[in-house]
N, C-alpha and C. Protein backbone atom coordinates (compact mmCIF):
# COMPACT_ATOMS: atom_id res chain seq x y z
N UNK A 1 8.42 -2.69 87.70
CA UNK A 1 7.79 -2.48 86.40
C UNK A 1 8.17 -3.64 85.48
N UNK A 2 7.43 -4.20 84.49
CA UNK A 2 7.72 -5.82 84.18
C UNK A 2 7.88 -4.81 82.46
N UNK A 3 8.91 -5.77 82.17
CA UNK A 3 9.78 -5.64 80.85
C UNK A 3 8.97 -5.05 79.54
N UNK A 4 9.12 -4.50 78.74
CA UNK A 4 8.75 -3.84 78.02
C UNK A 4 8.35 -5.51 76.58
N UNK A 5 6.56 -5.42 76.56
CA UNK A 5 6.31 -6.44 75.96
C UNK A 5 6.30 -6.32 74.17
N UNK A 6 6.94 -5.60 74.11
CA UNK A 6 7.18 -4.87 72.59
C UNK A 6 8.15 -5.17 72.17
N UNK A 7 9.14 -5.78 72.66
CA UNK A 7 10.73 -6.11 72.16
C UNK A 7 11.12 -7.28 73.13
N UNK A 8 11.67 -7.89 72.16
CA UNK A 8 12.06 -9.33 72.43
C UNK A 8 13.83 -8.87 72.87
N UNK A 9 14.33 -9.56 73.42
CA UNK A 9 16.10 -9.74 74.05
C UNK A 9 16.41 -9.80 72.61
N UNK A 10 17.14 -9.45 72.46
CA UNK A 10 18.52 -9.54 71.26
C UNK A 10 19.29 -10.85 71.57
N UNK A 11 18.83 -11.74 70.10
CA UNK A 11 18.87 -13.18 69.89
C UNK A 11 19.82 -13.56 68.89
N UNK A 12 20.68 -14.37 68.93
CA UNK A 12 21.39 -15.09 67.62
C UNK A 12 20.65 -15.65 66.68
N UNK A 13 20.30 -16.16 65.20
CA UNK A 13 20.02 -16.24 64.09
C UNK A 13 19.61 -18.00 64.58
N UNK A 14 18.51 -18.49 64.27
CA UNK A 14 18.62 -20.01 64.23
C UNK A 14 19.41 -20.35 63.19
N UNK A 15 19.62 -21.84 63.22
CA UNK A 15 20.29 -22.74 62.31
C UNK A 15 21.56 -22.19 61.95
N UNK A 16 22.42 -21.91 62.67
CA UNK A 16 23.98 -21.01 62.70
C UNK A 16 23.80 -20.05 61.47
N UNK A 17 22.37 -19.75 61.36
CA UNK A 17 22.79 -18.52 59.77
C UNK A 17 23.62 -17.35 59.73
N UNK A 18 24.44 -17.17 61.17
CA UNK A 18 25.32 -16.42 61.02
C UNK A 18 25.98 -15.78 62.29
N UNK A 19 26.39 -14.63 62.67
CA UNK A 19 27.25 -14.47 64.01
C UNK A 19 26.40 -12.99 64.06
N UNK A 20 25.30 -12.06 63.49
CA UNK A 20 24.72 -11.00 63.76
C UNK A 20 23.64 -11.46 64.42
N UNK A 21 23.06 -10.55 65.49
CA UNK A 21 22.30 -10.62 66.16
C UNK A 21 21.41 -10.17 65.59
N UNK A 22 19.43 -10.59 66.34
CA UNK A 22 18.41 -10.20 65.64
C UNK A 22 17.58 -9.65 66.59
N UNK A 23 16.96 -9.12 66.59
CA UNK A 23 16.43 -8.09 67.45
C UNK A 23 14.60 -8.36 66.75
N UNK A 24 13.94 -9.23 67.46
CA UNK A 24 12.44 -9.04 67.22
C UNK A 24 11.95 -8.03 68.18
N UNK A 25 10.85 -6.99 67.40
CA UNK A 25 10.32 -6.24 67.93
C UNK A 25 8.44 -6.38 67.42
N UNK A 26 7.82 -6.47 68.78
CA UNK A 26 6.34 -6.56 68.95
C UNK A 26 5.67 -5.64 68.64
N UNK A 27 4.95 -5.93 68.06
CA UNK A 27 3.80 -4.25 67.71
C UNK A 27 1.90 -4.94 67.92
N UNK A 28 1.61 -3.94 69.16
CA UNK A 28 0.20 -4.39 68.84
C UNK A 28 -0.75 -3.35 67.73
N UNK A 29 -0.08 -2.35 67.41
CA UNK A 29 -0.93 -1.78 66.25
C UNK A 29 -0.24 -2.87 65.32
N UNK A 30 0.42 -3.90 64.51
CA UNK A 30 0.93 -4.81 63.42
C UNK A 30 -0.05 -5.57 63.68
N UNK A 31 -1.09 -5.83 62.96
CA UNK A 31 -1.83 -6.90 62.79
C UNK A 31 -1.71 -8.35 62.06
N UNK A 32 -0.79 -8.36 60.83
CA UNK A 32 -1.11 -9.65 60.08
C UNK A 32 0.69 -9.41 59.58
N UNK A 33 1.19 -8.46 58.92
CA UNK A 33 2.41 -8.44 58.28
C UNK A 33 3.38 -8.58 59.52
N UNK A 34 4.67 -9.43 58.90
CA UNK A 34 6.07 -9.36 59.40
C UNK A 34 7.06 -8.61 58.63
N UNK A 35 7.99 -7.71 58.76
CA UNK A 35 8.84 -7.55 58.00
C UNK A 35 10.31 -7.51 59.04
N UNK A 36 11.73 -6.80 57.62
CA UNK A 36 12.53 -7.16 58.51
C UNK A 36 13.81 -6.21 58.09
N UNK A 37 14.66 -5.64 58.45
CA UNK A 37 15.74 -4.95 57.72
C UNK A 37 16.61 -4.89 58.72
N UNK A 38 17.99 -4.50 58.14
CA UNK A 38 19.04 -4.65 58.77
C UNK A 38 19.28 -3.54 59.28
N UNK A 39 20.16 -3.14 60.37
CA UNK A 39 20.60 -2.16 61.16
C UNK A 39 21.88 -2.38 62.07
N UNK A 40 22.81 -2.18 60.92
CA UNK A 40 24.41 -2.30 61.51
C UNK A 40 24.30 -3.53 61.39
N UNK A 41 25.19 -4.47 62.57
CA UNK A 41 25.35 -5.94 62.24
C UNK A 41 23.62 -6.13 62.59
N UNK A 42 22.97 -5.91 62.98
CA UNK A 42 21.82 -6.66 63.77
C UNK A 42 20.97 -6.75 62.35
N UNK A 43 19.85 -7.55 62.92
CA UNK A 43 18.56 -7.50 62.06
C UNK A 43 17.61 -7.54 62.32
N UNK A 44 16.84 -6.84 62.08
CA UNK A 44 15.60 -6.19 63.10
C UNK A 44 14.32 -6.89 62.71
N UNK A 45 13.70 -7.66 63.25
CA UNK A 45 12.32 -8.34 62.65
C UNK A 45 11.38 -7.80 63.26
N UNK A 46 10.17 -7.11 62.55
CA UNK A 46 9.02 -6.38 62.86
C UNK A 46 7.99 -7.52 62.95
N UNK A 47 6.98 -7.92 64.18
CA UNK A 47 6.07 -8.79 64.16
C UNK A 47 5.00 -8.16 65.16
N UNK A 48 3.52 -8.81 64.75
CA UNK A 48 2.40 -8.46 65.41
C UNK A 48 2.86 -9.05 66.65
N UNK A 49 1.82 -8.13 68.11
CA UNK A 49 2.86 -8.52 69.27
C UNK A 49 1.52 -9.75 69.87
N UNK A 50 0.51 -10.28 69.19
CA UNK A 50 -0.33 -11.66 69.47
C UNK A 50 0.90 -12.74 68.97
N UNK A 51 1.99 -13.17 68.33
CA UNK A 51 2.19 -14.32 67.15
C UNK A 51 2.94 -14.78 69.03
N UNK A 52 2.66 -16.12 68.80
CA UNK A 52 3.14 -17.65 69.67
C UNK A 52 4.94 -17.24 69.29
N UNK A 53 6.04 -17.65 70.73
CA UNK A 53 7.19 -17.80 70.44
C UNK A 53 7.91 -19.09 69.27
N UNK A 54 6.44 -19.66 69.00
CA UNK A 54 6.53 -20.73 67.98
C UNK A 54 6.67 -19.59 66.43
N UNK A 55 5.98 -19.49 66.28
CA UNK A 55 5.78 -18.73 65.00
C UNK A 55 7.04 -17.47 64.94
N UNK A 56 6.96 -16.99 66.17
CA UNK A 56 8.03 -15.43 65.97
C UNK A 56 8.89 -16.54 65.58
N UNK A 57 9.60 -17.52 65.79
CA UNK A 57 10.63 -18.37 65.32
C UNK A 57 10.82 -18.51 64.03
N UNK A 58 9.97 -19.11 63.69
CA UNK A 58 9.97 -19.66 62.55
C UNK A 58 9.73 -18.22 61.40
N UNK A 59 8.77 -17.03 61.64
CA UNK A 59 9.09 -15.73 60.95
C UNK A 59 10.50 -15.37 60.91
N UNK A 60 11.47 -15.26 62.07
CA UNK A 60 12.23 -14.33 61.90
C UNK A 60 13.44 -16.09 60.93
N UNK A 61 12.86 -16.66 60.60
CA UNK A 61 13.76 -17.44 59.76
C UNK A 61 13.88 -17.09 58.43
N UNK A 62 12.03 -17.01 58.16
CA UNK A 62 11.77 -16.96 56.61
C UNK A 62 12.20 -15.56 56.40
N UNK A 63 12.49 -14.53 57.53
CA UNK A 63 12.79 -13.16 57.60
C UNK A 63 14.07 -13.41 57.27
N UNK A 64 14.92 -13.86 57.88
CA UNK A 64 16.75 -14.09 57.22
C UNK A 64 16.92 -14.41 55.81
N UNK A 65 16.26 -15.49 55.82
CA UNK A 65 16.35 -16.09 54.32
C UNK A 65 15.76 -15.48 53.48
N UNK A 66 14.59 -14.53 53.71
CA UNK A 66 14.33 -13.31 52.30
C UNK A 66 15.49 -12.44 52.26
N UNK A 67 16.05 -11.96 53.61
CA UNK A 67 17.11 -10.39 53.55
C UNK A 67 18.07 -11.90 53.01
N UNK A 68 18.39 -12.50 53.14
CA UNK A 68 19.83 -13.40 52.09
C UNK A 68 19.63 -13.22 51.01
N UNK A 69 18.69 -13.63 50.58
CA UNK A 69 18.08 -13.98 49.35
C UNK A 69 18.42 -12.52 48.46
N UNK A 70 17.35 -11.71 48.91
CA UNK A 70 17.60 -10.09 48.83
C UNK A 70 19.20 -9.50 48.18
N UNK A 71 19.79 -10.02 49.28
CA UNK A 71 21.01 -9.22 49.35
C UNK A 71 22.20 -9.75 48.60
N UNK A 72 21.96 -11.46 48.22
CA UNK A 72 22.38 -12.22 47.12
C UNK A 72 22.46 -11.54 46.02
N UNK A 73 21.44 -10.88 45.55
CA UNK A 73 21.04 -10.32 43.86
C UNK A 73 21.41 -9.18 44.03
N UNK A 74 22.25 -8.47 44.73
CA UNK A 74 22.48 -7.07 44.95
C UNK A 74 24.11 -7.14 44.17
N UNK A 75 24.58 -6.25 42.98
CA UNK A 75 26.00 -6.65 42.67
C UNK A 75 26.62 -5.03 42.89
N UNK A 76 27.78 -5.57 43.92
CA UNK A 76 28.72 -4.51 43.81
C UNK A 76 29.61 -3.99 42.90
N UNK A 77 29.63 -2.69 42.62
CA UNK A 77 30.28 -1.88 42.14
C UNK A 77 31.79 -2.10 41.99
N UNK A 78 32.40 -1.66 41.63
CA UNK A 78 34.43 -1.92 42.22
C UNK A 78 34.73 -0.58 43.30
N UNK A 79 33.61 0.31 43.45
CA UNK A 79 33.98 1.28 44.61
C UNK A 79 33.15 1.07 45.95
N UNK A 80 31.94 0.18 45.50
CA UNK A 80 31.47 -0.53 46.49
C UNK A 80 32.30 -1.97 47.08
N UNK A 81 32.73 -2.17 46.07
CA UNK A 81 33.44 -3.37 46.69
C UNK A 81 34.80 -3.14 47.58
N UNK A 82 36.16 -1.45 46.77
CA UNK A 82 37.22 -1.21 47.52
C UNK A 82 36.44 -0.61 48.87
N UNK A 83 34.75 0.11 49.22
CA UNK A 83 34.97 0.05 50.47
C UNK A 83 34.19 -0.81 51.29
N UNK A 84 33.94 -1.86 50.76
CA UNK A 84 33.77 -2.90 51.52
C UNK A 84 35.20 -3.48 52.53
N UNK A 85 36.02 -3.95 51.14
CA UNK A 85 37.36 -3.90 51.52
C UNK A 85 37.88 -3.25 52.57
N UNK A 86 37.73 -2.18 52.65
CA UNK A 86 38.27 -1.25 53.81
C UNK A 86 37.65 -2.04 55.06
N UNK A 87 36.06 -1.71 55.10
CA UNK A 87 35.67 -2.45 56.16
C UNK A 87 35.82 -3.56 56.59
N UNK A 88 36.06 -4.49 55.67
CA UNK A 88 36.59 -6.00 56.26
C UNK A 88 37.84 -5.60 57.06
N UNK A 89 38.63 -4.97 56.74
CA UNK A 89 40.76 -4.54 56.85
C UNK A 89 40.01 -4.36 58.50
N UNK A 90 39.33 -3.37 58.23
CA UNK A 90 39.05 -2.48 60.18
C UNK A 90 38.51 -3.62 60.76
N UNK A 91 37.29 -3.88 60.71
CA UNK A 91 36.69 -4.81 61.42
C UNK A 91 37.58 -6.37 61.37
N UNK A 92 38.34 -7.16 60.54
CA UNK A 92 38.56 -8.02 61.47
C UNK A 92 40.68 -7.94 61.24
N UNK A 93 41.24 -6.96 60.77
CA UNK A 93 42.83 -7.23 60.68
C UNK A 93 43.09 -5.65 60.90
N UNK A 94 42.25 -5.45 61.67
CA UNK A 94 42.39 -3.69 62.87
C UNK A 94 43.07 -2.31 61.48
N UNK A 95 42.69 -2.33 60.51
CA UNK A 95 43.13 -2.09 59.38
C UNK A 95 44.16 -1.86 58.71
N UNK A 96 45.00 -2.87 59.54
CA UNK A 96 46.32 -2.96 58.65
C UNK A 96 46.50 -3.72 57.34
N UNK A 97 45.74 -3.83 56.75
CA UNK A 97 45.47 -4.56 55.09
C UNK A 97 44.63 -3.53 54.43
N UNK A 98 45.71 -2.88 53.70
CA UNK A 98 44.96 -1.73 52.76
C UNK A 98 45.73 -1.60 51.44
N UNK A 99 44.63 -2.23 50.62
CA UNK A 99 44.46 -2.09 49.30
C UNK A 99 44.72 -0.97 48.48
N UNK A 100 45.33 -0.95 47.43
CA UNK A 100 45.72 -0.18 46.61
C UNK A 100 44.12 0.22 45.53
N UNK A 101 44.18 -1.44 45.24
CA UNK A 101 42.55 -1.35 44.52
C UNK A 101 41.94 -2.92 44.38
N UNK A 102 40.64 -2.44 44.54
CA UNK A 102 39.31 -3.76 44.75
C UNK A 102 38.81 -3.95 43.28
N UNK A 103 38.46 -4.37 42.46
CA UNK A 103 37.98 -4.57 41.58
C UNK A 103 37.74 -5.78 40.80
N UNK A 104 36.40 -6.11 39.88
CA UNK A 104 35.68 -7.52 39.82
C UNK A 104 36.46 -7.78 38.28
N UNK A 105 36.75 -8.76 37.80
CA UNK A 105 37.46 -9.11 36.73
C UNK A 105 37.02 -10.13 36.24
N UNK A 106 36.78 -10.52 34.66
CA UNK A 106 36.15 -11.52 34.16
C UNK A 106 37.15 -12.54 33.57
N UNK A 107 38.50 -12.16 34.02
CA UNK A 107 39.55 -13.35 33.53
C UNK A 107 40.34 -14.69 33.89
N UNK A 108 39.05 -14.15 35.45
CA UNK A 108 39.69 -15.75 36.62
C UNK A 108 37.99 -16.63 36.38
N UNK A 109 38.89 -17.58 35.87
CA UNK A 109 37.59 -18.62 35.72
C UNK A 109 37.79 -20.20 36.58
N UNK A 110 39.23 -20.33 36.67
CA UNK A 110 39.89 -20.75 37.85
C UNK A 110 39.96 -20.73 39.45
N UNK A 111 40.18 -19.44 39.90
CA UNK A 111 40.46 -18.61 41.17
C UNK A 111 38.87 -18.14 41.44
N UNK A 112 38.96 -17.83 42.66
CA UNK A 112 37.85 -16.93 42.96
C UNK A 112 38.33 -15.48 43.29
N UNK A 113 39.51 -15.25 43.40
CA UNK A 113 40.05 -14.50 43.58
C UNK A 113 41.73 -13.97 43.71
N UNK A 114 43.02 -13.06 43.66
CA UNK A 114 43.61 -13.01 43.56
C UNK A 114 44.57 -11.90 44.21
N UNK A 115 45.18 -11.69 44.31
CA UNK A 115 46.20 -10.81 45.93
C UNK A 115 47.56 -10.52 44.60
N UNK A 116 48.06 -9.07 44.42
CA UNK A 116 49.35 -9.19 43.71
C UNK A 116 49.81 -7.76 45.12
N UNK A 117 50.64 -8.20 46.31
CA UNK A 117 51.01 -7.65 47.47
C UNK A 117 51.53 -6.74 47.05
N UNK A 118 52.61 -6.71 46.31
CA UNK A 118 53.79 -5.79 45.98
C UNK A 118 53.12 -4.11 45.46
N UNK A 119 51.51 -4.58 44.48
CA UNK A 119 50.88 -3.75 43.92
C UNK A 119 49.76 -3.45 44.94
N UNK A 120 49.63 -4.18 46.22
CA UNK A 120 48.36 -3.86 46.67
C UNK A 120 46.96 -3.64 46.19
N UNK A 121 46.79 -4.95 45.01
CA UNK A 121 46.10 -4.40 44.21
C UNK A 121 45.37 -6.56 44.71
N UNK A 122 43.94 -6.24 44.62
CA UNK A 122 43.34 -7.36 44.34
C UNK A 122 42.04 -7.41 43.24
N UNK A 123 41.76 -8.97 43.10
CA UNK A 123 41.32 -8.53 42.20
C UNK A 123 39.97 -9.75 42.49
N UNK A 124 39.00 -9.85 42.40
CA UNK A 124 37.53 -11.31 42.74
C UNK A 124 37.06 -11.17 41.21
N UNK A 125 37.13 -12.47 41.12
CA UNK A 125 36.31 -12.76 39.76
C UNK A 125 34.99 -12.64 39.99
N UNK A 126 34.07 -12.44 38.73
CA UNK A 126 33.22 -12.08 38.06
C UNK A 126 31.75 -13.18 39.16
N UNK A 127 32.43 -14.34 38.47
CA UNK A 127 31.69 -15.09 39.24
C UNK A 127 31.60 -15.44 40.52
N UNK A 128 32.01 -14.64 41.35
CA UNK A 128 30.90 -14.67 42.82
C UNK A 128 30.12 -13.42 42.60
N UNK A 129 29.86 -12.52 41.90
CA UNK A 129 28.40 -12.09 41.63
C UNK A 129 27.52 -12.47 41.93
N UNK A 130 26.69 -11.92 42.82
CA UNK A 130 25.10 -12.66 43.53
C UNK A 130 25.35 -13.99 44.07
N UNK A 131 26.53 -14.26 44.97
CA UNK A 131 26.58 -15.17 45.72
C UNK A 131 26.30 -14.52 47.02
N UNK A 132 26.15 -14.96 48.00
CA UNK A 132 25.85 -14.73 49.12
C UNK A 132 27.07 -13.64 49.72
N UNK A 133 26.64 -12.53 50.66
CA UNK A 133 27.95 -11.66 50.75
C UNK A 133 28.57 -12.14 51.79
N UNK A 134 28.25 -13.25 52.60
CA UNK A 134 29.52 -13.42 53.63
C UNK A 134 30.71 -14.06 52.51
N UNK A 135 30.14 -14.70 51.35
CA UNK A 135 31.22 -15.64 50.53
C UNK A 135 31.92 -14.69 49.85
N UNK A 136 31.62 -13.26 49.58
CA UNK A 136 31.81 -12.03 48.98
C UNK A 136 33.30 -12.03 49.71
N UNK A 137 32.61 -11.84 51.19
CA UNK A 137 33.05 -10.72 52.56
C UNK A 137 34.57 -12.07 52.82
N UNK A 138 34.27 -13.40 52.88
CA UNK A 138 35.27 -14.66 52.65
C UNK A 138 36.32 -14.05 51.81
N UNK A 139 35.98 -13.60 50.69
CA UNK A 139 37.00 -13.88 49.46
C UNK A 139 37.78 -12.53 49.97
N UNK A 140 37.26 -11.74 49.74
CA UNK A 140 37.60 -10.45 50.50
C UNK A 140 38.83 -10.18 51.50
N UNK A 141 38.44 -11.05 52.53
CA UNK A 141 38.96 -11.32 53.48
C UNK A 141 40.75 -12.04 53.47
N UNK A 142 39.92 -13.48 52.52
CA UNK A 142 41.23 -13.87 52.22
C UNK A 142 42.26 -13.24 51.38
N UNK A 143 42.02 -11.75 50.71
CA UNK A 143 42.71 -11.55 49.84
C UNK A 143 43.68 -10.70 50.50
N UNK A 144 42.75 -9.82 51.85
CA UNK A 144 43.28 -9.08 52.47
C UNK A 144 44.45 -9.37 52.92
N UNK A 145 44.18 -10.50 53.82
CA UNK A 145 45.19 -11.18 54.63
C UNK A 145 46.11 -11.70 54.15
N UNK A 146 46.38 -11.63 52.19
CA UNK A 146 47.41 -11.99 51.42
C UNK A 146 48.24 -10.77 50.94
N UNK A 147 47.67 -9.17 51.83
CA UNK A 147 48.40 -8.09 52.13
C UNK A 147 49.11 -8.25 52.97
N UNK A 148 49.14 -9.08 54.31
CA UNK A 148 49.87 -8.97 55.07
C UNK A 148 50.53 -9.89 55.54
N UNK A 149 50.15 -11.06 54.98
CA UNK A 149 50.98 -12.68 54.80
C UNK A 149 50.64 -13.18 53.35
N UNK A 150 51.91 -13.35 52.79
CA UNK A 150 52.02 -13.93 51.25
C UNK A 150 51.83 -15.51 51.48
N UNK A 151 51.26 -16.50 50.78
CA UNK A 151 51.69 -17.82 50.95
C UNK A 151 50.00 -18.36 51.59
N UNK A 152 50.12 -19.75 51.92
CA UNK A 152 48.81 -20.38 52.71
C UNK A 152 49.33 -20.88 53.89
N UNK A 153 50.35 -20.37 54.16
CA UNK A 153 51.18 -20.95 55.20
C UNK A 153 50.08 -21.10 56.59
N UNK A 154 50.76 -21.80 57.78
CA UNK A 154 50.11 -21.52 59.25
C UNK A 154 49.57 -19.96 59.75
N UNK A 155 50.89 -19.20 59.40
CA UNK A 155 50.90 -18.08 60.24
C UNK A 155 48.88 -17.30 59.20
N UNK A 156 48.93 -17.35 58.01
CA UNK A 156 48.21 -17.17 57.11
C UNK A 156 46.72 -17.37 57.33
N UNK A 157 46.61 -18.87 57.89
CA UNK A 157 45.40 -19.57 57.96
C UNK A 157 44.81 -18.96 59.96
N UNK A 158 45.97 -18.37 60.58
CA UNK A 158 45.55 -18.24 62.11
C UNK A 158 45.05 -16.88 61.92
N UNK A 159 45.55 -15.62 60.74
CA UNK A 159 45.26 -14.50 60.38
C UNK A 159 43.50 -14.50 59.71
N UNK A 160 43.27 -15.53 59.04
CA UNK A 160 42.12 -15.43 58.30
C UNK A 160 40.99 -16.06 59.29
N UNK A 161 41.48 -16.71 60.49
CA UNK A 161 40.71 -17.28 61.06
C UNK A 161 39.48 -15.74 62.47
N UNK A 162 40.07 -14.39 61.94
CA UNK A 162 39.10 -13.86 62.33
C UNK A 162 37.90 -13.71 61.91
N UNK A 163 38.10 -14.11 60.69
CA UNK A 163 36.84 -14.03 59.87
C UNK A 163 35.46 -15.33 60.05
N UNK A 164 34.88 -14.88 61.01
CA UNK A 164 33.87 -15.76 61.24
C UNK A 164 32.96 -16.69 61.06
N UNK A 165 33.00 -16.62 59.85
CA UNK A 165 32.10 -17.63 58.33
C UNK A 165 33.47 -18.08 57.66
N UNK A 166 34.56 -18.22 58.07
CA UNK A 166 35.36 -18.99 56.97
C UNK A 166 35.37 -19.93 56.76
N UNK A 167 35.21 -20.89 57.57
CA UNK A 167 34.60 -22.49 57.09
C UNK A 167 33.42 -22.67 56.36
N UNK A 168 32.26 -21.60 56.42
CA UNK A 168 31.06 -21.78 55.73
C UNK A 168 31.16 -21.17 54.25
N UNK A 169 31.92 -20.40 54.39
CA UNK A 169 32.08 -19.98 52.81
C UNK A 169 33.02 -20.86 52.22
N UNK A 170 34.21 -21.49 52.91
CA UNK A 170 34.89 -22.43 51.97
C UNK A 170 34.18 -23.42 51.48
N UNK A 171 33.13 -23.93 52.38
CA UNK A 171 31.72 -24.70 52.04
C UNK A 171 31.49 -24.65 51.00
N UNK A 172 30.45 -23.53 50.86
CA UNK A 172 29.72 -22.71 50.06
C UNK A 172 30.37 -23.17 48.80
N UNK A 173 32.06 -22.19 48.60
CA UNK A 173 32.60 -22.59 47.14
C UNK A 173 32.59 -23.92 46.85
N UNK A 174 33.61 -24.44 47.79
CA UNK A 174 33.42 -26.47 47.60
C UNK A 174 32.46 -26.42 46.82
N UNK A 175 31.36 -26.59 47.26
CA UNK A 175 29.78 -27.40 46.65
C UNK A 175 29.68 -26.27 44.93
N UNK A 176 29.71 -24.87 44.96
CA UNK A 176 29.87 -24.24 44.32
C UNK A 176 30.95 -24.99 42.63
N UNK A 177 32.24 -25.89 43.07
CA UNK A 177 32.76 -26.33 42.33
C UNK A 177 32.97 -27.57 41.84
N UNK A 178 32.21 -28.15 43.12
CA UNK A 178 31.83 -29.51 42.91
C UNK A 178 30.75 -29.90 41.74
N UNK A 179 29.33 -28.70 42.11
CA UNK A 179 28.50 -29.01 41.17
C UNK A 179 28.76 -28.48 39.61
N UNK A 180 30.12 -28.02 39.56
CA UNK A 180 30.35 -27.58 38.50
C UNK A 180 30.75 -29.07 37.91
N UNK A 181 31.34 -29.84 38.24
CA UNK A 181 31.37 -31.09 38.30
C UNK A 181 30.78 -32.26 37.71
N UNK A 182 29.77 -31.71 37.77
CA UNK A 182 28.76 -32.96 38.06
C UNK A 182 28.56 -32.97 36.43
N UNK A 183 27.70 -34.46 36.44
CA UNK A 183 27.52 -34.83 34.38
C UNK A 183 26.28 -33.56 34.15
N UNK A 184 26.14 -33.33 33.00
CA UNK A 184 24.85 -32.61 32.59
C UNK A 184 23.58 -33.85 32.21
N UNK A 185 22.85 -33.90 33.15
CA UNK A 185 22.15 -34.98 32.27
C UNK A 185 21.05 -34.63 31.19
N UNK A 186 20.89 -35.36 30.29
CA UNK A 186 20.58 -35.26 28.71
C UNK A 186 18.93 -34.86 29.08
N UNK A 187 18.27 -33.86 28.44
CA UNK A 187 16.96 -33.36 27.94
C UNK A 187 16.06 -34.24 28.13
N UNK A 188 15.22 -34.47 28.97
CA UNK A 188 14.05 -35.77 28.37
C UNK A 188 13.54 -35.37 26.75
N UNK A 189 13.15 -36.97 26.75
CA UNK A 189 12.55 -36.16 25.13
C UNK A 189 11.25 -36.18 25.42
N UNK A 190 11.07 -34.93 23.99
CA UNK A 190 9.50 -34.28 24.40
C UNK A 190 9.50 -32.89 25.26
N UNK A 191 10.29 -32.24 25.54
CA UNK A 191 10.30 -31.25 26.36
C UNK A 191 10.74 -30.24 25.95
């Protein structure tokens, strides 16, 4: 019996957009629309089952980059965020990093974020609001892992290195503070 022509193999994300898998699924009643939503880590792209492996490509891209986009402008709560927290602790430091309390603060304009161990208490500034949530899920991460190693030491940096996007979110901020950086250039005139 030859493979079911309605569902594509469960595929990694082009252009390293990330470490969740995507799952295109064919529909010959879908005539013209693509859509796309998430389901657990995966992401599920709905496409008419005529489109060329050229095109399903290039859909399930502009499909990532709307659910980013999407999920950018989405702002967590401080009880959405302590159980986010939780879930980062389980999924990548088996949940031995547990927070006292998660919450967003408008007094680090410096930091992106901050770890006080003794209180188990952390704290992400204001401004990563509607940044992308792996840079969220980054900060997060690193704060965790300043539950269970104080310092930036070695042992510190081999702990945070479960976190799968940590080079891309340190990215992310870099450029994030770089262009903070940059000159303002002056108004044309007339405008």
């Amino acid at each position: 019996m030859p493979a079911d022509p309605q569902r594509s193999v469960t595929s990694r994300p082009p252009r390293g957009s990330g470490p969740a898998a995507v799952e295109v699924r064919r529909s010959s009643r879908r005539s013209r629309t693509v859509s796309a939503y998430r389901e657990g880590d995966r992401t599920i792209v709905l496409i008419p089952a005529r489109m060329s492996e050229a095109e399903e490509q290039r859909w399930v891209t502009v499909m990532l980059d709307k659910l980013a986009a999407q999920e950018s402008k989405k702002v967590l709560g401080d009880r959405e965020l302590t159980e986010r927290a939780e879930r980062l602790s389980a999924q990548y430091f088996e949940g031995r990093a547990r927070p006292a309390s998660v919450r967003w603060v408008t007094n680090q304009n410096t930091r992106w974020g901050s770890c006080t161990p003794s209180e188990g208490s952390i704290r992400l500034s204001h401004r990563l609001q509607g940044m992308p949530e792996y840079v969220v899920d980054y900060v997060l991460c690193h704060e965790l892992a300043h539950l269970l190693v104080p310092g930036h030491g070695p042992r510190f940096w081999r702990l945070l290195e479960a976190y799968p996007r940590t080079e891309r979110a340190r990215g992310y901020l870099e450029g994030v503070v770089a262009a903070g950086r940059l000159p303002h250039l002056p108004h044309a005139r007339g405008e």
